[in-house]
C-alpha atoms as a PDB file:
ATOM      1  CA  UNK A   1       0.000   0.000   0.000  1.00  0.00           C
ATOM      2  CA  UNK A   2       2.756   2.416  -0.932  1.00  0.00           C
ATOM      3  CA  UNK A   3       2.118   6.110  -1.616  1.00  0.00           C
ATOM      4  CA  UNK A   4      -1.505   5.856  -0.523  1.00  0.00           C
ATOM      5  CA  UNK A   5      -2.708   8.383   2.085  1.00  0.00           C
ATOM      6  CA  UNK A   6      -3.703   7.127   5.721  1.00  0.00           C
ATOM      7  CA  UNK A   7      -7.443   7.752   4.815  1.00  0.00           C
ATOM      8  CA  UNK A   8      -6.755   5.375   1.819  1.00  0.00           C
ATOM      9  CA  UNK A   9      -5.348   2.761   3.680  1.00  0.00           C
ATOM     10  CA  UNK A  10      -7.952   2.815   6.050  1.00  0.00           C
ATOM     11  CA  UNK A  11     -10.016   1.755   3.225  1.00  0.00           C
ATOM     12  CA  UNK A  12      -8.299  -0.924   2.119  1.00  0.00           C
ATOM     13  CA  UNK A  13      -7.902  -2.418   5.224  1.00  0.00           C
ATOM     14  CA  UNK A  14     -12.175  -2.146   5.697  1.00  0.00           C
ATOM     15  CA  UNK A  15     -12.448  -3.715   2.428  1.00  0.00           C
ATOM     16  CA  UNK A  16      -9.881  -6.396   2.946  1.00  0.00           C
ATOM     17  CA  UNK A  17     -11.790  -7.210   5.892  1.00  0.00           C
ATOM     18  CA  UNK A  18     -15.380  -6.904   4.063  1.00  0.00           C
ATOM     19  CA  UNK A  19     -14.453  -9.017   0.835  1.00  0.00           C
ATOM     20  CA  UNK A  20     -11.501 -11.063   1.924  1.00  0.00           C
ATOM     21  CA  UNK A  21      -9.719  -9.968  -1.105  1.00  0.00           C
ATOM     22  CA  UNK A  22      -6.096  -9.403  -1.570  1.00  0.00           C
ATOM     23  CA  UNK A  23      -4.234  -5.919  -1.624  1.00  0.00           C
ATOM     24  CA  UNK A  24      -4.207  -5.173  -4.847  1.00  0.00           C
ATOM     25  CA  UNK A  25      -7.802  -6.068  -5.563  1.00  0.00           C
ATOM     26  CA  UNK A  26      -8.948  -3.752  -2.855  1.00  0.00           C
ATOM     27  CA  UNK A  27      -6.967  -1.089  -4.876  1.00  0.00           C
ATOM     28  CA  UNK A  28      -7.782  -1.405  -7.907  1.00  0.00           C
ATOM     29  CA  UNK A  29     -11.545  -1.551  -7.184  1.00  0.00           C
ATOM     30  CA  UNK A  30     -11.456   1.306  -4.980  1.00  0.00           C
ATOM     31  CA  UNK A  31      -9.154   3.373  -7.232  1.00  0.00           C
ATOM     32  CA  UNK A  32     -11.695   2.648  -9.734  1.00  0.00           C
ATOM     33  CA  UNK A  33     -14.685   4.305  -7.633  1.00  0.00           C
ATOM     34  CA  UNK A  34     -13.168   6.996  -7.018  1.00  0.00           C
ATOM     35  CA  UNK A  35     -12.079   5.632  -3.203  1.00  0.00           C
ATOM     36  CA  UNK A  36     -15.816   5.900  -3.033  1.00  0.00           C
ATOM     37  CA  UNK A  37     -15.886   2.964  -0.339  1.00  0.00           C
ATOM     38  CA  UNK A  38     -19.662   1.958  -0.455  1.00  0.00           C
ATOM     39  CA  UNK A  39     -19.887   2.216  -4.105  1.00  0.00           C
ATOM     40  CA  UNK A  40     -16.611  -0.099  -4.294  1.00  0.00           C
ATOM     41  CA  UNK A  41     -18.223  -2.965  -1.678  1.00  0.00           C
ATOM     42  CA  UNK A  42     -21.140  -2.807  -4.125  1.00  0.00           C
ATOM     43  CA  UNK A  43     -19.590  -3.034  -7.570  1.00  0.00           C
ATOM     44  CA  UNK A  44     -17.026  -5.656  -6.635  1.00  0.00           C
ATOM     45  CA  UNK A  45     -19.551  -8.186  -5.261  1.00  0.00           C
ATOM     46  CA  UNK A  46     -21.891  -7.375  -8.621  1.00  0.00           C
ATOM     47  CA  UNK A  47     -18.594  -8.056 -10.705  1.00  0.00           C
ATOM     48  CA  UNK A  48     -15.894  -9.504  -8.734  1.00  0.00           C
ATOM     49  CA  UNK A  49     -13.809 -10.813 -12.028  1.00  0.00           C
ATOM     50  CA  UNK A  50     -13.463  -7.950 -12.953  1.00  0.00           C
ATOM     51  CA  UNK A  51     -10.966  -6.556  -9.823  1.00  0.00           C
ATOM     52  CA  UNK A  52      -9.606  -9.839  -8.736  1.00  0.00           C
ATOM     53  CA  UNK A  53      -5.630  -9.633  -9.562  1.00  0.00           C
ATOM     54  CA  UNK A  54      -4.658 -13.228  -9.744  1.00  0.00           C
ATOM     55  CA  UNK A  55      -1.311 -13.922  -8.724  1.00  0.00           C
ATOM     56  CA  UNK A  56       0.692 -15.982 -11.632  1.00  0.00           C
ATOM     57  CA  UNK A  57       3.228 -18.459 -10.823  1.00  0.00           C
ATOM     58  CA  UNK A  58       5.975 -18.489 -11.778  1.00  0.00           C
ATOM     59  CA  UNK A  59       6.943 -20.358 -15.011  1.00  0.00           C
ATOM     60  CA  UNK A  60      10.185 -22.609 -16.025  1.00  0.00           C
ATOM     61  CA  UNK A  61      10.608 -21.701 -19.690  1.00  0.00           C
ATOM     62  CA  UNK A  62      12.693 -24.793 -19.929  1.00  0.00           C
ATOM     63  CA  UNK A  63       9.948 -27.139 -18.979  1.00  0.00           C
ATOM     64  CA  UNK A  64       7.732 -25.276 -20.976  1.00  0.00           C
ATOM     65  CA  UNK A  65       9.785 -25.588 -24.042  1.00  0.00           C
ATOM     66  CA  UNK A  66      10.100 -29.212 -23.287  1.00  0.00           C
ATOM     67  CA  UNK A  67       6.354 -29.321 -23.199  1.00  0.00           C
ATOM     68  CA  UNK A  68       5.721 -27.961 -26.035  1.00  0.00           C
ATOM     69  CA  UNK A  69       8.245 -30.184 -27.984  1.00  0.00           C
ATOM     70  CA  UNK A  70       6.405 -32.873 -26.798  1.00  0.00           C
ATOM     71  CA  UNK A  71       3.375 -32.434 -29.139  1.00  0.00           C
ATOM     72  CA  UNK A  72       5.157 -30.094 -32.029  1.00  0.00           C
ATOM     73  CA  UNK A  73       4.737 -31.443 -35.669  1.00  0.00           C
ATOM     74  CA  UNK A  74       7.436 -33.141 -36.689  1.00  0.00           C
ATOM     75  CA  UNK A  75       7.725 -31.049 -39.943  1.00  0.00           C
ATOM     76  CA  UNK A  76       7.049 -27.667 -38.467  1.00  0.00           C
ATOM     77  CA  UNK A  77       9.562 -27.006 -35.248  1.00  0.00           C
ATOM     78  CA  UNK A  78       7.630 -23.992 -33.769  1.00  0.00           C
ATOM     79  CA  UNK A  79       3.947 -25.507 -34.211  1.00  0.00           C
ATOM     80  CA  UNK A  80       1.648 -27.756 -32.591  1.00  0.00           C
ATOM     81  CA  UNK A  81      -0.698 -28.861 -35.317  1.00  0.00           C
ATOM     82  CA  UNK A  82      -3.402 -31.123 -35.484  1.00  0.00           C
ATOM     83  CA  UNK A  83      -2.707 -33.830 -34.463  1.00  0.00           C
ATOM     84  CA  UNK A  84      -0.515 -32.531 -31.404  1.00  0.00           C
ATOM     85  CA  UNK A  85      -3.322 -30.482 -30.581  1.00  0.00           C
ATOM     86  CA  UNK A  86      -5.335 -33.971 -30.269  1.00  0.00           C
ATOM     87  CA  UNK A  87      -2.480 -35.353 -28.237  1.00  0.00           C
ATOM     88  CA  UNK A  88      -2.404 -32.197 -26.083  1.00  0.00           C
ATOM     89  CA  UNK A  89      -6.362 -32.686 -25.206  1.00  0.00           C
ATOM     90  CA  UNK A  90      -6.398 -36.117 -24.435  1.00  0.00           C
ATOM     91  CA  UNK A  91      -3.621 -36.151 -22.167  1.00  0.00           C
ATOM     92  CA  UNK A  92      -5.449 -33.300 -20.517  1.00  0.00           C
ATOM     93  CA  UNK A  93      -8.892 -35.284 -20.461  1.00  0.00           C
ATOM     94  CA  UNK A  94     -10.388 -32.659 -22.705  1.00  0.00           C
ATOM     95  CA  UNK A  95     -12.710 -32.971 -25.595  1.00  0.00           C
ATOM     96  CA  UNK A  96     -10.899 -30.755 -28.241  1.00  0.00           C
ATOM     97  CA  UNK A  97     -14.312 -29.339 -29.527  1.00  0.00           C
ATOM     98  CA  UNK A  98     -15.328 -28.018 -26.012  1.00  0.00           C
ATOM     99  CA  UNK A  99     -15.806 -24.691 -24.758  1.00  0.00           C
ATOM    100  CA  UNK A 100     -12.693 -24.790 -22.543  1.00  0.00           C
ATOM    101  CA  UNK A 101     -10.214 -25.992 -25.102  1.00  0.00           C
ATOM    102  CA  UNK A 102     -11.614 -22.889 -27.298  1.00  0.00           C
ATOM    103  CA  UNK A 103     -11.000 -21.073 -24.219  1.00  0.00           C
ATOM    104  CA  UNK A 104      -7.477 -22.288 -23.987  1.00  0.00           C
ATOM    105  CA  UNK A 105      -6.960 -21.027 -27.399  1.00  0.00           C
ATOM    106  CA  UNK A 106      -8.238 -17.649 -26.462  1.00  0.00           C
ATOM    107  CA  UNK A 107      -5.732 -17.463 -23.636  1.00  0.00           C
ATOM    108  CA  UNK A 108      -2.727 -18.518 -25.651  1.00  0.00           C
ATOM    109  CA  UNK A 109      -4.081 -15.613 -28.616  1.00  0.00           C
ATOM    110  CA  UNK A 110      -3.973 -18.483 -31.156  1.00  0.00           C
ATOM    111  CA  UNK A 111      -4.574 -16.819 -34.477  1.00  0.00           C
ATOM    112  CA  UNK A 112      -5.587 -20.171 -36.506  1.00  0.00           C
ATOM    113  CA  UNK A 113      -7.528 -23.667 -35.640  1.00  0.00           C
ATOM    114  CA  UNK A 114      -5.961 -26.764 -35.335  1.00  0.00           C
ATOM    115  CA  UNK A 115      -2.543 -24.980 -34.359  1.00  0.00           C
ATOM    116  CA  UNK A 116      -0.680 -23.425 -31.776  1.00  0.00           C
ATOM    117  CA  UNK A 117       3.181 -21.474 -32.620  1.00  0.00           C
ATOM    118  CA  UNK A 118       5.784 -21.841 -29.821  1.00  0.00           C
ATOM    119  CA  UNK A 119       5.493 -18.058 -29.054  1.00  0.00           C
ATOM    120  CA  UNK A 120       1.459 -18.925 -28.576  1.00  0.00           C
ATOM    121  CA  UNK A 121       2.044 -21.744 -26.399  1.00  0.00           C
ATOM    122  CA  UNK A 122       4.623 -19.846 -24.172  1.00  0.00           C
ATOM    123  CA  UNK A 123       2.766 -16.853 -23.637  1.00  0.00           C
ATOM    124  CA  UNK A 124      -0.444 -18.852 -22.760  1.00  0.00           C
ATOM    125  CA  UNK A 125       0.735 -21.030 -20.342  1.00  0.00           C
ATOM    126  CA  UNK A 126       2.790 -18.165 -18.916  1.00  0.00           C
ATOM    127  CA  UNK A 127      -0.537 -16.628 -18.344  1.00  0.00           C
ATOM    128  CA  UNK A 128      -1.950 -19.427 -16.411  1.00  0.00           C
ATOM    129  CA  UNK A 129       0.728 -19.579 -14.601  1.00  0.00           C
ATOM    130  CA  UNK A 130       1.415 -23.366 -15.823  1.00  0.00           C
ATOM    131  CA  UNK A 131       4.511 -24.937 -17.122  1.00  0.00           C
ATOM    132  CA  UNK A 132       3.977 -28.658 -16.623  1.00  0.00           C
ATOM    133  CA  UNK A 133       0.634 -30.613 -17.429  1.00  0.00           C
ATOM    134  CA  UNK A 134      -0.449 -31.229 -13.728  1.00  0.00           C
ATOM    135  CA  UNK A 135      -0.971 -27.526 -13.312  1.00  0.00           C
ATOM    136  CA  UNK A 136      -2.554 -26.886 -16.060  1.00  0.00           C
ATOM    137  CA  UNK A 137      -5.358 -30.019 -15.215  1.00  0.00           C
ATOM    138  CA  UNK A 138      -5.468 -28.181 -12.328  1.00  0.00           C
ATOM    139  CA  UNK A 139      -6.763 -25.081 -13.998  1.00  0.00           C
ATOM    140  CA  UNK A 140      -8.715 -26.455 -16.179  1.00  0.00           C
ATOM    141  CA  UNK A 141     -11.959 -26.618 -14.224  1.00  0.00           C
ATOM    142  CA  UNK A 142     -11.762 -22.953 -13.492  1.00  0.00           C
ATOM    143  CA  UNK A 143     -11.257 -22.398 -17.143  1.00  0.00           C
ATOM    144  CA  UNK A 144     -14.916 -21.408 -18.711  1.00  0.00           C
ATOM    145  CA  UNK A 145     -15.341 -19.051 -15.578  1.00  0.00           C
ATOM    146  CA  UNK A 146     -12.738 -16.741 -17.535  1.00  0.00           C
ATOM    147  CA  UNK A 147     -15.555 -15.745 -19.865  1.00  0.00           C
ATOM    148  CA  UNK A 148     -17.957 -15.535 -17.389  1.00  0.00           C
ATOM    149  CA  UNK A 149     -18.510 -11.537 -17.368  1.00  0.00           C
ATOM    150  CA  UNK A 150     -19.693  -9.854 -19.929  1.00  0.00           C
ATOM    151  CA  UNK A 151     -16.704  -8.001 -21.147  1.00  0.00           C
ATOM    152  CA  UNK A 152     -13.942 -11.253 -21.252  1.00  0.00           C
ATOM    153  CA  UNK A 153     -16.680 -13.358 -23.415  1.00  0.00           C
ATOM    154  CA  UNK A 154     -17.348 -10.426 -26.039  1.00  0.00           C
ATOM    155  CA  UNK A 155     -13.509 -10.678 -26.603  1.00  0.00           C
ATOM    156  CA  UNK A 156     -13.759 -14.285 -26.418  1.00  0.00           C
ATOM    157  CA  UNK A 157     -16.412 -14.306 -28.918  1.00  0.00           C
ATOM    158  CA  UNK A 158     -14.787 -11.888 -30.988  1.00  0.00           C
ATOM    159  CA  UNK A 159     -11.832 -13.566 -31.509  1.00  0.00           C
ATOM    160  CA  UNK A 160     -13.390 -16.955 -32.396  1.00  0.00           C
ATOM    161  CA  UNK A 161     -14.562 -15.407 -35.673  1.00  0.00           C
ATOM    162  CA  UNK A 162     -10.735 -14.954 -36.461  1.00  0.00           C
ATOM    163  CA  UNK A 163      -9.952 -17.846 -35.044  1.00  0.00           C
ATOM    164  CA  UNK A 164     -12.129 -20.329 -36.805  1.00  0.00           C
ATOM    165  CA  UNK A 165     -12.242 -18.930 -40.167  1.00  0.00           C
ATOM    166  CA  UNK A 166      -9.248 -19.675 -42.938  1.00  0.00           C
ATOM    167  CA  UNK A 167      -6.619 -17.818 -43.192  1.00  0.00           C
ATOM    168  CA  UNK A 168      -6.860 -14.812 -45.928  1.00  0.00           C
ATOM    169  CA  UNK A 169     -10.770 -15.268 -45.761  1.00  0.00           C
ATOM    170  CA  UNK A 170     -13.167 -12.408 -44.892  1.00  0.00           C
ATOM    171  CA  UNK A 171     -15.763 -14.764 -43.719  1.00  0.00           C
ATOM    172  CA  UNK A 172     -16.191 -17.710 -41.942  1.00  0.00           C
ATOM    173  CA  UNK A 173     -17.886 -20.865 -43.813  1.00  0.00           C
ATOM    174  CA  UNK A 174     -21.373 -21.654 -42.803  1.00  0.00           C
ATOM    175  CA  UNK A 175     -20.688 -24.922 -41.108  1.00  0.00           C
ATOM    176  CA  UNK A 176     -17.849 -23.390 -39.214  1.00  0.00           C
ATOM    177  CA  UNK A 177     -19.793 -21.288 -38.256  1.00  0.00           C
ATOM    178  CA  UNK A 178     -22.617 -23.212 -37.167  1.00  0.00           C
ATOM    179  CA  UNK A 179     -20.074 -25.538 -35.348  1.00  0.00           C
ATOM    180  CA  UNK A 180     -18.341 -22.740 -33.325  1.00  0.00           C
ATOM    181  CA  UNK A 181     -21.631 -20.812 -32.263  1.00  0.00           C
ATOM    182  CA  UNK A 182     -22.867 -24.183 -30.726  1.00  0.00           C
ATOM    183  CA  UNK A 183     -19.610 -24.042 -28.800  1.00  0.00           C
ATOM    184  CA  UNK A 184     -19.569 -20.178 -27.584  1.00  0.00           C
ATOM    185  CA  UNK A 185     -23.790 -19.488 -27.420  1.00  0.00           C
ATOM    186  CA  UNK A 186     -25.020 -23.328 -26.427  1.00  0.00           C
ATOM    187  CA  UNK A 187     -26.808 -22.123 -22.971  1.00  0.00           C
ATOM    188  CA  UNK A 188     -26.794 -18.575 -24.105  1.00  0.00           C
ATOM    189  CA  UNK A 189     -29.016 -18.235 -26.828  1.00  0.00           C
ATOM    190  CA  UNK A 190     -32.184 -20.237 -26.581  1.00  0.00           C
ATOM    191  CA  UNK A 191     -33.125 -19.749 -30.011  1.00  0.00           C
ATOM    192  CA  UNK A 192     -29.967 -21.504 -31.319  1.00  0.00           C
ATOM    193  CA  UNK A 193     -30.919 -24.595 -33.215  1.00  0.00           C
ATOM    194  CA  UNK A 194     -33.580 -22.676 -34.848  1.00  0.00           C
ATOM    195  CA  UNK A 195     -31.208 -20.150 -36.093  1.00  0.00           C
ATOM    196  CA  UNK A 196     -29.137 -23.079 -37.236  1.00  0.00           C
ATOM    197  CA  UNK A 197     -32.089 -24.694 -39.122  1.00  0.00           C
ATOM    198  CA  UNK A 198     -32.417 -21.512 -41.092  1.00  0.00           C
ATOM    199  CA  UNK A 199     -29.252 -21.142 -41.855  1.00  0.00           C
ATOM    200  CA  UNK A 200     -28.777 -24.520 -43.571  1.00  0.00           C
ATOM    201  CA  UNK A 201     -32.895 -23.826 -45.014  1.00  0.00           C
ATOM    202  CA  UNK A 202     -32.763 -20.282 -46.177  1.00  0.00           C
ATOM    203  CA  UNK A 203     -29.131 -19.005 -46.395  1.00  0.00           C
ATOM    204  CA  UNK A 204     -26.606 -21.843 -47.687  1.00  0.00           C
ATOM    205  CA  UNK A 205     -23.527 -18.917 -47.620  1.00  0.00           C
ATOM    206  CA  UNK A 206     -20.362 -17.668 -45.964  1.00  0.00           C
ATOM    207  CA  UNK A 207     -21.205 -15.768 -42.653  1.00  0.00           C
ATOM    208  CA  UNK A 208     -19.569 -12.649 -42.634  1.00  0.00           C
ATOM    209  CA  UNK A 209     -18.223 -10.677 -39.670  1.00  0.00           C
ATOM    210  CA  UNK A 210     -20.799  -8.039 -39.512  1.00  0.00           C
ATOM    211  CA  UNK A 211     -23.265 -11.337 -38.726  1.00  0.00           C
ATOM    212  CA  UNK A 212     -21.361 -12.499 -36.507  1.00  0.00           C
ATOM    213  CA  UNK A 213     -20.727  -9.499 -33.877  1.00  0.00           C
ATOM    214  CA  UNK A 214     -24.366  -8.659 -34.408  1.00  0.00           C
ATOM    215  CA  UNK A 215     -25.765 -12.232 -33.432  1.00  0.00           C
ATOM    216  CA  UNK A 216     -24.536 -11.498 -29.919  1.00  0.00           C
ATOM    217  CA  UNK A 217     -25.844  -8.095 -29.246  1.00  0.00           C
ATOM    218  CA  UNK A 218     -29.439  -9.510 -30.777  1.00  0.00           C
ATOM    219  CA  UNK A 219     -29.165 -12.514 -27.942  1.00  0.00           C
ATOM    220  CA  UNK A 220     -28.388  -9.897 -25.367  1.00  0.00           C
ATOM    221  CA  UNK A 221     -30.869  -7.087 -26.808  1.00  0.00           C
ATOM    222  CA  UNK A 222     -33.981  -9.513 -27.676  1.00  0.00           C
ATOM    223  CA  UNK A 223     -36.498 -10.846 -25.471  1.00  0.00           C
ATOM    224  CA  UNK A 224     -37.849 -14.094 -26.187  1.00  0.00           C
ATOM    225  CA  UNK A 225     -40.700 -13.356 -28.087  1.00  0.00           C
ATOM    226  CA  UNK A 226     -38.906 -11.327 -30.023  1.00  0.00           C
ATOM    227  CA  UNK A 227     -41.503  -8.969 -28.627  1.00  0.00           C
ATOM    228  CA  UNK A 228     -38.880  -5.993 -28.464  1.00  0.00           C
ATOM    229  CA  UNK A 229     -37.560  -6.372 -31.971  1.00  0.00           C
ATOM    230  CA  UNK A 230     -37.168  -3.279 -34.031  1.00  0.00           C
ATOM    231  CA  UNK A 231     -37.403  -4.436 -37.483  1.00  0.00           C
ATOM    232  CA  UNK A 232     -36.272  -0.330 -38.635  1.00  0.00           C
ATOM    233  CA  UNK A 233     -33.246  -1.156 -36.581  1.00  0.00           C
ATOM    234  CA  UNK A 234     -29.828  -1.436 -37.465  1.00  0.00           C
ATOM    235  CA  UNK A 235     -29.818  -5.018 -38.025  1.00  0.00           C
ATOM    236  CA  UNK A 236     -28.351  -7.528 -41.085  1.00  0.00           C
ATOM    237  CA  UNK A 237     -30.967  -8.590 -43.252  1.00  0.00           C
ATOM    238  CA  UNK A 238     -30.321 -12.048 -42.330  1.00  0.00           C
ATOM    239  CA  UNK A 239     -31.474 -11.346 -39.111  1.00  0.00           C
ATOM    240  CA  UNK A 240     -34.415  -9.547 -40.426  1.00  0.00           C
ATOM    241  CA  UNK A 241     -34.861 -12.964 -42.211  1.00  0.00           C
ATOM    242  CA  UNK A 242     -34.401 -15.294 -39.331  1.00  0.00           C
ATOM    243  CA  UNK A 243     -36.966 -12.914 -36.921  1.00  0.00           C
ATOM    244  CA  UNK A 244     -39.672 -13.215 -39.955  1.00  0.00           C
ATOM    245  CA  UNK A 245     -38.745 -17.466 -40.413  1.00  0.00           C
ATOM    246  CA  UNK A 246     -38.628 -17.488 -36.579  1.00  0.00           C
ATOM    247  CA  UNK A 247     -42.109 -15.931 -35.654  1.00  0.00           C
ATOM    248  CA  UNK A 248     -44.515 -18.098 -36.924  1.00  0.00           C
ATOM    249  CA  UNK A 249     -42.784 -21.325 -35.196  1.00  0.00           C
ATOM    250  CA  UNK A 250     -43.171 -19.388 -31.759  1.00  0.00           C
ATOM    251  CA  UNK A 251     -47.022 -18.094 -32.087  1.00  0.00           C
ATOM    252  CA  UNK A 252     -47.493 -22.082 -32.789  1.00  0.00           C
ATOM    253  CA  UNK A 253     -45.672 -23.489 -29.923  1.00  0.00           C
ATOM    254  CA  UNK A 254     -47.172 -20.583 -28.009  1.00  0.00           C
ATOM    255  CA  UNK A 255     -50.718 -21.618 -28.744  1.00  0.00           C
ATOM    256  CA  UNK A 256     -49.542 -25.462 -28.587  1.00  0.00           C
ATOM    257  CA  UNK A 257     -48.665 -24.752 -24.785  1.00  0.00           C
ATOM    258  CA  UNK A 258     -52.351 -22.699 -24.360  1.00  0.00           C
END
């Protein structure tokens, strides 16, 4: 608690004491209000990720090196493809098309599917704090919670568009598409299989990345009745499209339930 004044400290000792958090938590989330002290009690138990500063172990870049060796391709020196990838998952227990291996990718800034560079791999595992594969199994329960607020999984949804889509491509194939959104969105969007149905029914194309950031904000903007829709709005027409498929499918499973 260097160059804070006494009234500060006093704060950060209340909050301490309050939240059980660590130093530098209390600081940032007071600093953050203002040194406000109610206000800070009340926005870090609404959104504790947000202020928690997680102490990272230490890493030895030696064993990490080693680790990644262990699954590089044998052609490429400074990759993890495929099939290392695989490797990498099952000797993790991990199913390589679940939410937390996408995570994983995330964390590690991977810019392609199906492969992870030696720089990638460092700097991920750095993060975590993890430089054998013990303490990384050890993380990986806690792993989905790190797009648990709403800020982390916009990123985290933003950067599986670039992620899943081929290199030098604009947009992202339709069944990649599909495939990924059933990863990020399964449990978020309760509408999803229908919007997959009409995809495959009515639109047959590339999804670009206008449809893609958009689809989020229209699961976190529409009710599900689609009740609050604004069809003047500033919406793709594909999801003009989908709202006008979707409709009559609801009023009939509305009136099948009356």
């Amino acid at each position: 608690m260097y160059k804070l004044k006494s009234s500060q400290k006093s704060k950060v000792r209340q909050f301490i004491s309050i939240t059980q958090a660590d130093d530098a938590t209390a600081i940032a989330c007071l600093s953050q209000n203002d040194w406000k002290f109610d206000i800070a009690i009340d926005s870090y138990f609404q959104h504790p990720n947000q202020f928690v500063h997680e102490k990272v172990a230490s890493v030895d870049k030696k064993r990490l090196n080693s680790l990644f060796d262990k699954y590089k391709d044998s052609s490429e020196e400074d990759k993890i493809l495929a099939q290392g990838i695989g490797r990498f998952c099952e000797d993790l227990g991990l199913d390589p098309a679940s939410l937390k291996v996408l995570v994983l990718a995330w964390i590690f800034k991977a810019a392609t599917q199906c492969e992870f560079t030696r720089a990638e791999f460092i700097h991920g595992m750095t993060e975590l704090g993890c430089d054998s594969l013990d303490r990384l199994r050890q993380k990986t329960d806690s792993l989905e919670s790190r797009v648990a607020e709403a800020k982390e999984f916009r990123e985290f949804y933003m950067f599986t568009f670039d992620f899943a889509k081929n290199p030098g491509q604009k947009s992202l194939e339709l069944e990649m598409a599909i495939a990924y959104w059933n990863i990020c969105l399964r449990g978020k969007f309760k509408y999803l299989d229908l919007w997959c149905e009409f995809l495959r029914e009515h639109h047959r194309k590339a999804i670009s990345r206008d449809t893609w950031n958009l689809l989020l904000e229209f699961t976190l903007t529409i009710d599900e009745n689609f009740s609050n829709y604004d069809e003047e709005g500033a919406w793709p027409v594909l999801i003009d499209d989908f709202v006008e498929f979707a409709h009559p499918k609801l009023k009939a499973k509305l009136n099948s339930v009356v």
